[in-house]
PDB file of N, CA and C in Angstrom:
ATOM      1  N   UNK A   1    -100.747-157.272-126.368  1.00  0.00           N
ATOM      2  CA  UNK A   1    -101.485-157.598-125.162  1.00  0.00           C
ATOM      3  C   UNK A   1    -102.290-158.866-125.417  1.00  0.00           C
ATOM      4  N   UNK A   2    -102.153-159.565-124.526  1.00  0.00           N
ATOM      5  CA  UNK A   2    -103.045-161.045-124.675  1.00  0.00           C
ATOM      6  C   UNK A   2    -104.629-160.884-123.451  1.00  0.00           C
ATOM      7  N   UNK A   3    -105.097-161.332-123.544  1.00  0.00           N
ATOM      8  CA  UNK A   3    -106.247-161.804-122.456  1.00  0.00           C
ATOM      9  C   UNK A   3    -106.721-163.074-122.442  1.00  0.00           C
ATOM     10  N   UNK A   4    -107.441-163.524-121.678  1.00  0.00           N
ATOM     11  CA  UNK A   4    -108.207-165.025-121.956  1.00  0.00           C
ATOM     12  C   UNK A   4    -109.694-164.527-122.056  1.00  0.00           C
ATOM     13  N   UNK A   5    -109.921-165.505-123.130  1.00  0.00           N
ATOM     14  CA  UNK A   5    -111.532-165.596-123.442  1.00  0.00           C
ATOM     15  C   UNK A   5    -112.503-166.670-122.709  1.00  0.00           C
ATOM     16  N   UNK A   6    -112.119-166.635-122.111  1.00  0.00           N
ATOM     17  CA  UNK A   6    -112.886-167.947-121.354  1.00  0.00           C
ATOM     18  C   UNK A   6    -112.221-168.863-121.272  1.00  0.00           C
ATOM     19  N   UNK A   7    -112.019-170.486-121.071  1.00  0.00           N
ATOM     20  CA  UNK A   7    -110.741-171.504-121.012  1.00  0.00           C
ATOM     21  C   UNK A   7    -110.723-172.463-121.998  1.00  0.00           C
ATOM     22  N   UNK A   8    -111.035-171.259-123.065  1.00  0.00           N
ATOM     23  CA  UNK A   8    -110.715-172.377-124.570  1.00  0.00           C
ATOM     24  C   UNK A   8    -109.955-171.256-125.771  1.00  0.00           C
ATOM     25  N   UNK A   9    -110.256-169.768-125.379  1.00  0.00           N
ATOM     26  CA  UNK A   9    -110.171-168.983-126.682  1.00  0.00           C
ATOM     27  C   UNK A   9    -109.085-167.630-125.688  1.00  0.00           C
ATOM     28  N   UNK A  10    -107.899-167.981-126.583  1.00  0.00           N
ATOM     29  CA  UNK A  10    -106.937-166.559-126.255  1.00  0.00           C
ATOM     30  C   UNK A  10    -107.117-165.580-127.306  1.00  0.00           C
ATOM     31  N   UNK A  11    -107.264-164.580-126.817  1.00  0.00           N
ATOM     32  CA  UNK A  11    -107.642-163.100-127.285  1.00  0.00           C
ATOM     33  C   UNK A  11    -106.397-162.661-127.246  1.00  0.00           C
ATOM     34  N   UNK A  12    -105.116-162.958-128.947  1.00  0.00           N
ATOM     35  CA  UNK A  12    -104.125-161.762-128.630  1.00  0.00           C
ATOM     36  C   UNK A  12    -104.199-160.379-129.198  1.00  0.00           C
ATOM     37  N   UNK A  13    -103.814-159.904-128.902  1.00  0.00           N
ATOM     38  CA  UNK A  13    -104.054-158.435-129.325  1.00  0.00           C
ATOM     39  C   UNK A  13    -102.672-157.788-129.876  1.00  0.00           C
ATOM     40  N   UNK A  14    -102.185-158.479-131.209  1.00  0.00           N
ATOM     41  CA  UNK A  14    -100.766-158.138-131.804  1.00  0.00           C
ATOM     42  C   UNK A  14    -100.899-157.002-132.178  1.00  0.00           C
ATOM     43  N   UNK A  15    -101.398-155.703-132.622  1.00  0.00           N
ATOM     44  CA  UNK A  15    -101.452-155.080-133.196  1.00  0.00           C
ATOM     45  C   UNK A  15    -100.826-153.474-132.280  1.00  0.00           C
ATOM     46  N   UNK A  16    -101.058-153.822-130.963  1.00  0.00           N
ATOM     47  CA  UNK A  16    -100.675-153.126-129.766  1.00  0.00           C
ATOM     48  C   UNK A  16     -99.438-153.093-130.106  1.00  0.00           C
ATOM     49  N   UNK A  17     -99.052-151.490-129.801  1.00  0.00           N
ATOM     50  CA  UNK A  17     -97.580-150.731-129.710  1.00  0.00           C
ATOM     51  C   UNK A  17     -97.008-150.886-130.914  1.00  0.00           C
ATOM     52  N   UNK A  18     -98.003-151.030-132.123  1.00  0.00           N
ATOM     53  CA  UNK A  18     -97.616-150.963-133.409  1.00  0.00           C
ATOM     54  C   UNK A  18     -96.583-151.634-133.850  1.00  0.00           C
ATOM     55  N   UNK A  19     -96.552-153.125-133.491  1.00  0.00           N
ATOM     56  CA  UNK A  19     -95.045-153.436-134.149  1.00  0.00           C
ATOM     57  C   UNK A  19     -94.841-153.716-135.660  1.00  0.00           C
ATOM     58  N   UNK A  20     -93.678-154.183-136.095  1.00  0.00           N
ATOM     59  CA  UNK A  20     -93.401-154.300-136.808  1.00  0.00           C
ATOM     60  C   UNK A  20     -93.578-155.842-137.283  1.00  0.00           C
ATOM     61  N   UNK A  21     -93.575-155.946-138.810  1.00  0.00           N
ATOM     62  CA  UNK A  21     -93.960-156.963-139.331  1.00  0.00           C
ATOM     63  C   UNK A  21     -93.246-157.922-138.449  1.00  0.00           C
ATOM     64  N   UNK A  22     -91.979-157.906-138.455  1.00  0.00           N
ATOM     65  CA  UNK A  22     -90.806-158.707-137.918  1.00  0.00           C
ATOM     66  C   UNK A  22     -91.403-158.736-136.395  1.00  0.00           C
ATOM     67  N   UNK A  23     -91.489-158.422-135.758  1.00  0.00           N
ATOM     68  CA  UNK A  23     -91.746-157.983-134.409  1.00  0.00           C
ATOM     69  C   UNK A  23     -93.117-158.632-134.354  1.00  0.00           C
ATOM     70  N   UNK A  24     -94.096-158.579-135.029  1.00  0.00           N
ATOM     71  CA  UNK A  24     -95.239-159.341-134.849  1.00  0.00           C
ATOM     72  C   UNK A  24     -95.218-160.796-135.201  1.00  0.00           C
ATOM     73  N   UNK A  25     -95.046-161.141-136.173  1.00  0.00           N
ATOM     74  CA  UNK A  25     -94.015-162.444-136.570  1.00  0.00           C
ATOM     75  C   UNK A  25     -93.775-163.419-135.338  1.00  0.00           C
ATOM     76  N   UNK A  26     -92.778-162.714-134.532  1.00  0.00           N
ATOM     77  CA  UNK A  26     -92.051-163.292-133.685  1.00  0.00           C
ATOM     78  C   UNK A  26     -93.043-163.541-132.752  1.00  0.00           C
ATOM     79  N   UNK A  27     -94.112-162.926-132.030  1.00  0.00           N
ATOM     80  CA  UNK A  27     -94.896-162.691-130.916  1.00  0.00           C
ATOM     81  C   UNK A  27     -96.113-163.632-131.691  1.00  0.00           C
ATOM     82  N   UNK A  28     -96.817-163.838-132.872  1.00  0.00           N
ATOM     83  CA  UNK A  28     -97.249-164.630-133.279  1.00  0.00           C
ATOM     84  C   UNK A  28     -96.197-166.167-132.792  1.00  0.00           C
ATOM     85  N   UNK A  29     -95.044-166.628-133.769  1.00  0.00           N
ATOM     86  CA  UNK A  29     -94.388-167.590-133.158  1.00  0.00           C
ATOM     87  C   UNK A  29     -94.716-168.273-131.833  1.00  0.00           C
ATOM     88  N   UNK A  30     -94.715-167.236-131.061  1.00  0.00           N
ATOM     89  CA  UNK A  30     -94.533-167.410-129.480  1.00  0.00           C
ATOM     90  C   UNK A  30     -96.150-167.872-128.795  1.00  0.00           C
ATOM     91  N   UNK A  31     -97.272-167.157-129.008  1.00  0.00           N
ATOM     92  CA  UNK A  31     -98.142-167.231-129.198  1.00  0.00           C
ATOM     93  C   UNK A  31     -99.048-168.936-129.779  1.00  0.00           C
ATOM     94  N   UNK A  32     -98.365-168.821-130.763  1.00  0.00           N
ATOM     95  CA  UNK A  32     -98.483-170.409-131.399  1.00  0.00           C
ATOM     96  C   UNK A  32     -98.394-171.654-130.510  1.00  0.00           C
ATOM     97  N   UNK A  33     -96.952-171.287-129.966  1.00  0.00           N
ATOM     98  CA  UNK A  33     -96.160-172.177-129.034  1.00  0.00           C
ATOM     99  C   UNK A  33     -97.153-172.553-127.676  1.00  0.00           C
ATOM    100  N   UNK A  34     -97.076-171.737-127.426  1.00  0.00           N
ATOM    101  CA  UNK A  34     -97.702-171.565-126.032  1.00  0.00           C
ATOM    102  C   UNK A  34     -98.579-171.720-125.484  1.00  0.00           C
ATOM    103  N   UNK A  35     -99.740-170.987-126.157  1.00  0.00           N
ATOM    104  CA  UNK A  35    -100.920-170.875-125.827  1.00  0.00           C
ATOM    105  C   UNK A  35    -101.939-172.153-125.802  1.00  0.00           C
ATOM    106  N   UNK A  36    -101.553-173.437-126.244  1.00  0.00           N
ATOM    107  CA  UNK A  36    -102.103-174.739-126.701  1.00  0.00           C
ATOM    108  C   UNK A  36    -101.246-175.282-125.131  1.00  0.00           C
ATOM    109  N   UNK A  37     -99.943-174.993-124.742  1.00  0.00           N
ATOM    110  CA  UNK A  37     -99.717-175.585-123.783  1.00  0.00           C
ATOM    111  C   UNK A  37    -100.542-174.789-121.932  1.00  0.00           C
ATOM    112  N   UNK A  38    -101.010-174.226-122.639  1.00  0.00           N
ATOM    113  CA  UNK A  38    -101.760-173.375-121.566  1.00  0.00           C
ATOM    114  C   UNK A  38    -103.029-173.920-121.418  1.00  0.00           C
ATOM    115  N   UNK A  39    -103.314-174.629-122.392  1.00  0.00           N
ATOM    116  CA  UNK A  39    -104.713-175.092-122.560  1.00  0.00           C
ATOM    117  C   UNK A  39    -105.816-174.396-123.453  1.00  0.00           C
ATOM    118  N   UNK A  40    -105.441-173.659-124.506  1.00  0.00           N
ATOM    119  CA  UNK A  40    -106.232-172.702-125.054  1.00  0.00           C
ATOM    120  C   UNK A  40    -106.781-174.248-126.297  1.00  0.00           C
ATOM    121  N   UNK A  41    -108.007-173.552-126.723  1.00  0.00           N
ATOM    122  CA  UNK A  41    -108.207-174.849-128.071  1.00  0.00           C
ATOM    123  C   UNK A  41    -107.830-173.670-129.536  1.00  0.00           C
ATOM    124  N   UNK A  42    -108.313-172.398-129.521  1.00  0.00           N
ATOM    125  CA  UNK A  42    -108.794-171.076-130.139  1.00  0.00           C
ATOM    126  C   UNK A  42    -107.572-169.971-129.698  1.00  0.00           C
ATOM    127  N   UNK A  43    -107.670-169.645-130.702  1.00  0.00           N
ATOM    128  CA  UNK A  43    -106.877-168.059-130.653  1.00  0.00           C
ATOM    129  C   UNK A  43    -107.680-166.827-131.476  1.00  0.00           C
ATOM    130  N   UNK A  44    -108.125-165.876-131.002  1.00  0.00           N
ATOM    131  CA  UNK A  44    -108.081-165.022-131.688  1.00  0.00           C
ATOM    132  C   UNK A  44    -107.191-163.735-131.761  1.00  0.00           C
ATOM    133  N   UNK A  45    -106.887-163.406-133.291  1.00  0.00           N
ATOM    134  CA  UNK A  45    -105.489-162.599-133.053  1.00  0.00           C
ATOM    135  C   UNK A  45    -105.996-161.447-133.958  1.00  0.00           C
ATOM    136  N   UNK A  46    -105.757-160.319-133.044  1.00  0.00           N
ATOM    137  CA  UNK A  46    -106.090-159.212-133.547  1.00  0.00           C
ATOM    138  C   UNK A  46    -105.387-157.933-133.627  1.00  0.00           C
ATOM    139  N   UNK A  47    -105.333-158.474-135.040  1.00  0.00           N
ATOM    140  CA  UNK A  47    -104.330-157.488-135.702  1.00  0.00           C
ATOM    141  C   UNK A  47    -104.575-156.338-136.644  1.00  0.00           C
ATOM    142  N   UNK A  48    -105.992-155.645-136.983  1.00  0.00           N
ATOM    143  CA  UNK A  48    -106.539-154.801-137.556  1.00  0.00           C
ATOM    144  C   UNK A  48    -106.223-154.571-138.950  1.00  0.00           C
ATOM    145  N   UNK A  49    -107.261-153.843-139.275  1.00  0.00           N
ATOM    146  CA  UNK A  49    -107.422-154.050-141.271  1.00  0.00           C
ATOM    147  C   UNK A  49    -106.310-153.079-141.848  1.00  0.00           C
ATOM    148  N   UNK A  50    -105.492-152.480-140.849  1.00  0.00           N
ATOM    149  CA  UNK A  50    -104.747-151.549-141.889  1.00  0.00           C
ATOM    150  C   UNK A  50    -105.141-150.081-142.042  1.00  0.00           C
ATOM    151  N   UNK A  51    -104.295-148.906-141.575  1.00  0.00           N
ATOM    152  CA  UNK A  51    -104.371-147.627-141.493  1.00  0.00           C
ATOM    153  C   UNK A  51    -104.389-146.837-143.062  1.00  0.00           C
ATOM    154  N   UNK A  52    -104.435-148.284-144.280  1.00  0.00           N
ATOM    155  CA  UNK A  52    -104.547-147.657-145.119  1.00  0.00           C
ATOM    156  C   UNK A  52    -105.913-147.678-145.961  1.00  0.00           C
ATOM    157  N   UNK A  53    -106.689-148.720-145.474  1.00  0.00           N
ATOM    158  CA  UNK A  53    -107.887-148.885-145.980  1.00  0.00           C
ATOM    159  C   UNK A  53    -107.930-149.743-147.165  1.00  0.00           C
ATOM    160  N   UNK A  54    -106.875-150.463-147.507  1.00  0.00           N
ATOM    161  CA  UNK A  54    -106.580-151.476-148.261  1.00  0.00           C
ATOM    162  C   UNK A  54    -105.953-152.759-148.094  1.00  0.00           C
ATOM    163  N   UNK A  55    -106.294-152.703-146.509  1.00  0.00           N
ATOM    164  CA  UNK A  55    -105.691-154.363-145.868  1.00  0.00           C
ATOM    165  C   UNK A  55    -104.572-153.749-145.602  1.00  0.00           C
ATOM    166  N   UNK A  56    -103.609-154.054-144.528  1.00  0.00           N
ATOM    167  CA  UNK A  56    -102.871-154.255-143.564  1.00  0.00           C
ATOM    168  C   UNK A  56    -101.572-155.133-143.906  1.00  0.00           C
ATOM    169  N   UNK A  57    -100.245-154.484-143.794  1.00  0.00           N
ATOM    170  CA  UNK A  57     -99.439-155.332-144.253  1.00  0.00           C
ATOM    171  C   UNK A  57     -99.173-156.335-142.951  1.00  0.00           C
ATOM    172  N   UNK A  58     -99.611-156.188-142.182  1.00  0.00           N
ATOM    173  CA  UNK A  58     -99.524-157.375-141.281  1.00  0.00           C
ATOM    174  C   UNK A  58    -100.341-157.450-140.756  1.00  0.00           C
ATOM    175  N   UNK A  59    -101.734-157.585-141.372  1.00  0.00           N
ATOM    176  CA  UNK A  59    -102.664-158.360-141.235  1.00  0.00           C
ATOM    177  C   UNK A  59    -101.901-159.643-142.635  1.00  0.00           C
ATOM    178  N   UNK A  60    -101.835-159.344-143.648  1.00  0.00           N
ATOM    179  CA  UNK A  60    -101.299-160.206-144.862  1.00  0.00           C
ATOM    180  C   UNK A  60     -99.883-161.130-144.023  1.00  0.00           C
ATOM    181  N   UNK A  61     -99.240-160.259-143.914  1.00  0.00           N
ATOM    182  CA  UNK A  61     -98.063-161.176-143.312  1.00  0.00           C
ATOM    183  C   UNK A  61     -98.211-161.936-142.119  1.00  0.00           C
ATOM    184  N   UNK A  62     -99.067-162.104-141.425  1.00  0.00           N
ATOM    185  CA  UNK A  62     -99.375-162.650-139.958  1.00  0.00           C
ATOM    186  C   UNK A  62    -100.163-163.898-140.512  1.00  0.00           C
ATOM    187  N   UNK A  63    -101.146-163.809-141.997  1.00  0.00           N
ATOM    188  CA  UNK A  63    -101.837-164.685-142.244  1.00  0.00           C
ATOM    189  C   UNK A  63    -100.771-165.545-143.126  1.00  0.00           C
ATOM    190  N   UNK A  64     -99.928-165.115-143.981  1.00  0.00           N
ATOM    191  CA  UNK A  64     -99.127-165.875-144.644  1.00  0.00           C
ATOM    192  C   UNK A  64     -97.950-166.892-143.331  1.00  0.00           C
ATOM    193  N   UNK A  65     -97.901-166.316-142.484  1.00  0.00           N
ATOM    194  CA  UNK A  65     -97.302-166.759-141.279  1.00  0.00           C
ATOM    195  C   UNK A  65     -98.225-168.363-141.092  1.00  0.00           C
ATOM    196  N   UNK A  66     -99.463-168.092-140.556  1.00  0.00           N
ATOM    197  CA  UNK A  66    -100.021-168.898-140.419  1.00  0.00           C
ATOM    198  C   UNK A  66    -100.350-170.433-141.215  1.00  0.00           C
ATOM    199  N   UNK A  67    -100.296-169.590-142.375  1.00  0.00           N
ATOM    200  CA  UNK A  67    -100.327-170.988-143.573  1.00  0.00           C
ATOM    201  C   UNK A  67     -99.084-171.763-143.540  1.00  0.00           C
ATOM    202  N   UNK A  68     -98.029-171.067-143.108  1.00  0.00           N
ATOM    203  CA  UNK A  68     -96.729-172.201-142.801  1.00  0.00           C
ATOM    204  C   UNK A  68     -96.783-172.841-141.688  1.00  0.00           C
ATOM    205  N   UNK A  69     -97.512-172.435-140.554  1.00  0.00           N
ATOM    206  CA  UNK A  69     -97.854-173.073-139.314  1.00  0.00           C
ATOM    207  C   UNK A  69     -98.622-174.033-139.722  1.00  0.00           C
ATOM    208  N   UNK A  70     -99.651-174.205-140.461  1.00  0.00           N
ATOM    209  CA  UNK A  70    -101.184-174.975-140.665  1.00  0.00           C
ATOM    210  C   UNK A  70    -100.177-176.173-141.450  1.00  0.00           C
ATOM    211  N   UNK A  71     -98.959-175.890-142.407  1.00  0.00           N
ATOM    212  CA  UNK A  71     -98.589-177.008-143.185  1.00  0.00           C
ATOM    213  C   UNK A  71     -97.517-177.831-142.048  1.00  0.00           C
ATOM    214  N   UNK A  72     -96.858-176.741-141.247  1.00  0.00           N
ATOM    215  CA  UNK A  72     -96.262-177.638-140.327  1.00  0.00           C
ATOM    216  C   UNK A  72     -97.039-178.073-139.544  1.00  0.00           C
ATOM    217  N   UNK A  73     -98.060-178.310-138.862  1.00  0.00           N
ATOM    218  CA  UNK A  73     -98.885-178.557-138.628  1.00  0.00           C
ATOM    219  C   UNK A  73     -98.957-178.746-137.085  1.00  0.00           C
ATOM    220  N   UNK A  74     -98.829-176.605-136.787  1.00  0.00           N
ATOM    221  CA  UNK A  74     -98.557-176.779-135.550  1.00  0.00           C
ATOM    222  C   UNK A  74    -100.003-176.158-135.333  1.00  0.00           C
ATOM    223  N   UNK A  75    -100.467-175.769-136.051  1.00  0.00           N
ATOM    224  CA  UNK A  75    -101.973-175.016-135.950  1.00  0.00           C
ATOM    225  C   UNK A  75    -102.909-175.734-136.599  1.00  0.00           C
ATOM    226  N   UNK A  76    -104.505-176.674-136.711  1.00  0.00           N
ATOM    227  CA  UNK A  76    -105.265-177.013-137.195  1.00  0.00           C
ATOM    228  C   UNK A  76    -105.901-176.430-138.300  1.00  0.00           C
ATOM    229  N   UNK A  77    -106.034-175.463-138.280  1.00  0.00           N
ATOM    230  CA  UNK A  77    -106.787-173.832-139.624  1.00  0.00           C
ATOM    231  C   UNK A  77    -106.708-172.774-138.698  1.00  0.00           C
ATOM    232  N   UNK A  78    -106.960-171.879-139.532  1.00  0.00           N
ATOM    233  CA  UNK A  78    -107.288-170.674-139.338  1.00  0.00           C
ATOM    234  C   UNK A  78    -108.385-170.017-140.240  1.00  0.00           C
ATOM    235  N   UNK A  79    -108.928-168.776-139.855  1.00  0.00           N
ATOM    236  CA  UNK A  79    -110.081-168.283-140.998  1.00  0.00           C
ATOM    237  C   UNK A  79    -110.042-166.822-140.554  1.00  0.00           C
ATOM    238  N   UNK A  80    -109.910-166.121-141.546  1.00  0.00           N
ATOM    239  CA  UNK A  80    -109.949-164.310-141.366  1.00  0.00           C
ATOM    240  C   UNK A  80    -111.246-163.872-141.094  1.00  0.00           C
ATOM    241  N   UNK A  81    -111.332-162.586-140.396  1.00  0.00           N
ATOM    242  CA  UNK A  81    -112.546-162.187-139.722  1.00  0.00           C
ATOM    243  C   UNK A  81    -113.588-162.250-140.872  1.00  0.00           C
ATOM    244  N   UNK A  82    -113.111-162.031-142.223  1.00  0.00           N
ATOM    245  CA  UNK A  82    -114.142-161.710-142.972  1.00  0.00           C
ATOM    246  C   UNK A  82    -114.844-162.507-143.231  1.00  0.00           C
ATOM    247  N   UNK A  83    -114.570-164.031-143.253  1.00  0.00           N
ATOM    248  CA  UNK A  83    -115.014-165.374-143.503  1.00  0.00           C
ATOM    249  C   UNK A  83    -115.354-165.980-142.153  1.00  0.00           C
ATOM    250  N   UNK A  84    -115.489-164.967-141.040  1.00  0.00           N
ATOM    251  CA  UNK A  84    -115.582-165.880-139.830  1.00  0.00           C
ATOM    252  C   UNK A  84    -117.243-166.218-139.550  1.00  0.00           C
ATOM    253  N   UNK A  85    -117.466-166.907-139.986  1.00  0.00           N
ATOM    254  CA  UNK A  85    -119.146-166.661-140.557  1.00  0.00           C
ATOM    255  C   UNK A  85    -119.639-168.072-140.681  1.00  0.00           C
ATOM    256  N   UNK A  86    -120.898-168.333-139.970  1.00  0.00           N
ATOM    257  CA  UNK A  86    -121.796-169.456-140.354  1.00  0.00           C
ATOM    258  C   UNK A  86    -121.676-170.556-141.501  1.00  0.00           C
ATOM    259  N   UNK A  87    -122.071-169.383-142.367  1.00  0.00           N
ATOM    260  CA  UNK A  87    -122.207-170.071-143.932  1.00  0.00           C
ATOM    261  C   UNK A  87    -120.745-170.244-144.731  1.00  0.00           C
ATOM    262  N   UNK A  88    -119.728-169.737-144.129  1.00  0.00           N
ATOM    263  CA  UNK A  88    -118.200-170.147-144.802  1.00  0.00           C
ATOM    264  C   UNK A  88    -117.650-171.418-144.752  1.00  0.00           C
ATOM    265  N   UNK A  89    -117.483-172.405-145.822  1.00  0.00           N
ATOM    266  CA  UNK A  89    -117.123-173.609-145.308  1.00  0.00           C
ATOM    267  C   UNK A  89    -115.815-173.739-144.143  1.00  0.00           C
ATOM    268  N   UNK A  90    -114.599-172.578-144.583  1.00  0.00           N
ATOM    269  CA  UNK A  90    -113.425-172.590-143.525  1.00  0.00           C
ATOM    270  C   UNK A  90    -114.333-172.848-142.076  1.00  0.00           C
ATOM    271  N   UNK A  91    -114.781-171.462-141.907  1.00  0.00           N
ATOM    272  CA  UNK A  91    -115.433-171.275-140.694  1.00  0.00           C
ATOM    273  C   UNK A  91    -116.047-172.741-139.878  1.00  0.00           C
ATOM    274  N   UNK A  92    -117.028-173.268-140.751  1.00  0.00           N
ATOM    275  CA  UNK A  92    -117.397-174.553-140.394  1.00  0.00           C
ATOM    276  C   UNK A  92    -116.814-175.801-139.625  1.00  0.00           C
ATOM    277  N   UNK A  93    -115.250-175.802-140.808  1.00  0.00           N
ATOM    278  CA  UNK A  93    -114.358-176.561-140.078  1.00  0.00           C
ATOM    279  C   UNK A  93    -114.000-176.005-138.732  1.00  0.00           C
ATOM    280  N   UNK A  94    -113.447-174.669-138.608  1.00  0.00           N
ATOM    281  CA  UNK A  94    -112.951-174.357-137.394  1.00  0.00           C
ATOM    282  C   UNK A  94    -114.138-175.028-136.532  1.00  0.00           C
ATOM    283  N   UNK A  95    -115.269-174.556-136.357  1.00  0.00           N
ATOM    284  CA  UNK A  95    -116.143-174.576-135.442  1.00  0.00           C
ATOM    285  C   UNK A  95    -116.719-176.087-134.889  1.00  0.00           C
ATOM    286  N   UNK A  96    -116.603-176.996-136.353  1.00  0.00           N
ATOM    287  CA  UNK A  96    -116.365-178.591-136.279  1.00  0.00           C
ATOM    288  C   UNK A  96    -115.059-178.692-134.846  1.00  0.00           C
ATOM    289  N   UNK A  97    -113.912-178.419-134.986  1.00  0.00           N
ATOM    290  CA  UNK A  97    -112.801-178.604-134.273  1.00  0.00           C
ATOM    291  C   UNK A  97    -112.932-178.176-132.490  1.00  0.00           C
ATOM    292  N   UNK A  98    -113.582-176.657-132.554  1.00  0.00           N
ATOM    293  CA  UNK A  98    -113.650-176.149-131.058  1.00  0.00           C
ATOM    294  C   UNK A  98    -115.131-175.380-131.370  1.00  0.00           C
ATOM    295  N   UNK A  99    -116.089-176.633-130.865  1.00  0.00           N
ATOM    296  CA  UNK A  99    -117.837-175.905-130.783  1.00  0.00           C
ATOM    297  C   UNK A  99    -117.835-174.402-129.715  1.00  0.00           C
ATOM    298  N   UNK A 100    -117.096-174.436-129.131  1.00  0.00           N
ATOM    299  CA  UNK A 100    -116.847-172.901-127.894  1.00  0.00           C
ATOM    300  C   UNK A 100    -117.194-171.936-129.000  1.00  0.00           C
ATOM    301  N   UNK A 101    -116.271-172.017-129.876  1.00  0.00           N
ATOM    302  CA  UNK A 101    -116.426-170.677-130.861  1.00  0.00           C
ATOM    303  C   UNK A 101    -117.696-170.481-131.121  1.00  0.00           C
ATOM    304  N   UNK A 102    -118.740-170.951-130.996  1.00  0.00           N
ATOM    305  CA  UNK A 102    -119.856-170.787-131.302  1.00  0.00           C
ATOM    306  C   UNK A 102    -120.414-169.508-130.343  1.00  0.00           C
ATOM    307  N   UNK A 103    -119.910-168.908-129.767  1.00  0.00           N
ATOM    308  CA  UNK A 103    -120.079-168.270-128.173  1.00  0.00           C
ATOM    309  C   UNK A 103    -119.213-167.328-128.523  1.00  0.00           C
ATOM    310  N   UNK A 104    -118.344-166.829-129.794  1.00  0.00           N
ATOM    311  CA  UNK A 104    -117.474-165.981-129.999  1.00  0.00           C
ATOM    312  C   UNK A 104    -118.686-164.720-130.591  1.00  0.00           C
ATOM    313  N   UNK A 105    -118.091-162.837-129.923  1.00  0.00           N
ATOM    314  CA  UNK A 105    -118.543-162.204-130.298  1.00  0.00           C
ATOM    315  C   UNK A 105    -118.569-161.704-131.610  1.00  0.00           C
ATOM    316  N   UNK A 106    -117.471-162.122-132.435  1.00  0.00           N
ATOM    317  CA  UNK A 106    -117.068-161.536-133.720  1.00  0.00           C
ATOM    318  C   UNK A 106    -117.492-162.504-135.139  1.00  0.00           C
ATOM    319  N   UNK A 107    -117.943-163.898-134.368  1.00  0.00           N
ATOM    320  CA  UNK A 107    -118.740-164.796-135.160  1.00  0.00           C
ATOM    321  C   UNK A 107    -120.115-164.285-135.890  1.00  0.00           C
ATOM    322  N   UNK A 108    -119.971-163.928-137.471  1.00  0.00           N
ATOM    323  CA  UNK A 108    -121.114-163.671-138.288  1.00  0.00           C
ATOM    324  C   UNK A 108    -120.886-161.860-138.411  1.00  0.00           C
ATOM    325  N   UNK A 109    -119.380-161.100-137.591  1.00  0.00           N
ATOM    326  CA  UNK A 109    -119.546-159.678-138.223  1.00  0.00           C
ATOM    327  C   UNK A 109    -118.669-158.889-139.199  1.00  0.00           C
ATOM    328  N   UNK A 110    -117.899-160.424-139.827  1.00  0.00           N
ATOM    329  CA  UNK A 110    -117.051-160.008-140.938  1.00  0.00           C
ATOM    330  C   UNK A 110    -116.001-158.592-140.566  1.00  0.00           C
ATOM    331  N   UNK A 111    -115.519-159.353-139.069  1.00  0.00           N
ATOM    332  CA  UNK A 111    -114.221-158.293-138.462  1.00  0.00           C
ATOM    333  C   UNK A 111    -112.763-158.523-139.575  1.00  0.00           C
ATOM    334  N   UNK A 112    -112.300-158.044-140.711  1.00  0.00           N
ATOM    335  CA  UNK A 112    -111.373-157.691-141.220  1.00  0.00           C
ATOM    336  C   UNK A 112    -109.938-157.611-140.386  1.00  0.00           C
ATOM    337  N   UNK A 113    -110.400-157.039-139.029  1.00  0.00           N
ATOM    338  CA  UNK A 113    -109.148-156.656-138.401  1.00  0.00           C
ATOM    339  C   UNK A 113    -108.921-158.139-137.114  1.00  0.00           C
ATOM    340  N   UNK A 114    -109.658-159.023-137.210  1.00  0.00           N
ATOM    341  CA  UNK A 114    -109.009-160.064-136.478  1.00  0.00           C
ATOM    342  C   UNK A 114    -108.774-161.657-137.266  1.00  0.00           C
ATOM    343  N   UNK A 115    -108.320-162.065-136.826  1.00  0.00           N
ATOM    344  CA  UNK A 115    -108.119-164.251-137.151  1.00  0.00           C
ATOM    345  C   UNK A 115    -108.319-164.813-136.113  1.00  0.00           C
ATOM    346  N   UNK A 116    -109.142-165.884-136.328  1.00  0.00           N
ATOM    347  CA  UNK A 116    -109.158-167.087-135.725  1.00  0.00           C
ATOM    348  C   UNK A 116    -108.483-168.304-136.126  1.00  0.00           C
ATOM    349  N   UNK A 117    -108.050-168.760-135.227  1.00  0.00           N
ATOM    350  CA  UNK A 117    -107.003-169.904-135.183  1.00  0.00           C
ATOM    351  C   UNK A 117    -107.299-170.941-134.463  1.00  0.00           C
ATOM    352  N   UNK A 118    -107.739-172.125-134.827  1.00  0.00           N
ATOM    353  CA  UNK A 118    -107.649-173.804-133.972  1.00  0.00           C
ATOM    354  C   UNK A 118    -106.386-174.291-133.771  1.00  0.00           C
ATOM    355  N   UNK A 119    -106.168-174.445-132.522  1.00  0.00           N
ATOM    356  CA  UNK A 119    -105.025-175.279-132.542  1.00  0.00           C
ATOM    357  C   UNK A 119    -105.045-177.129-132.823  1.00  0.00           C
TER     358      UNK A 119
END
């Protein structure tokens, strides 16, 4: 499920109907694509810490996803909820890139189960 966060930050919500690594993957892909031509600056993608209490295999695989996006350089950074924080230099940059995020609810509560993404 996707929503809009206001007209800079998409709220996806990959984690809905439980897909599969592969299956999230793909909807990430798509997501990537798109959402910058929609006008988004921000993504947040929320994909939760994992039913095992030791991180999430696709929370890991959605972020390793991303680092091939950031080198192709279809995405600007990204930064995991846990680092989504003031004092994190990642964080910084993001927030250098799209000041909106500053106005994000999950900014400073070390959410595990989401990412932020600059396009």
């Amino acid at each position: 499920m996707a929503k809009a966060g206001g007209n800079y930050l998409y709220t996806f919500v990959i984690k809905d109907g439980m897909p599969t690594v592969d299956e999230a993957r793909a909807k990430l892909l798509t997501a990537v694509r798109d959402a910058p031509r929609k006008g988004y600056k921000a993504m947040k993608l929320v994909h939760g810490y994992g039913s095992s209490g030791t991180g999430g295999t696709l929370k890991n695989a959605l972020r390793a996803s991303l680092r091939k996006r950031r080198k192709e350089g279809k995405i600007a950074g990204f930064v995991g909820g846990e680092k989504w924080h003031v004092n994190e230099a990642d964080a910084q940059k993001l927030l250098e890139l799209c000041p909106q995020l500053e106005r994000d609810e999950d900014l400073n509560m070390f959410n595990e189960g989401i990412t932020v993404v600059v396009f």
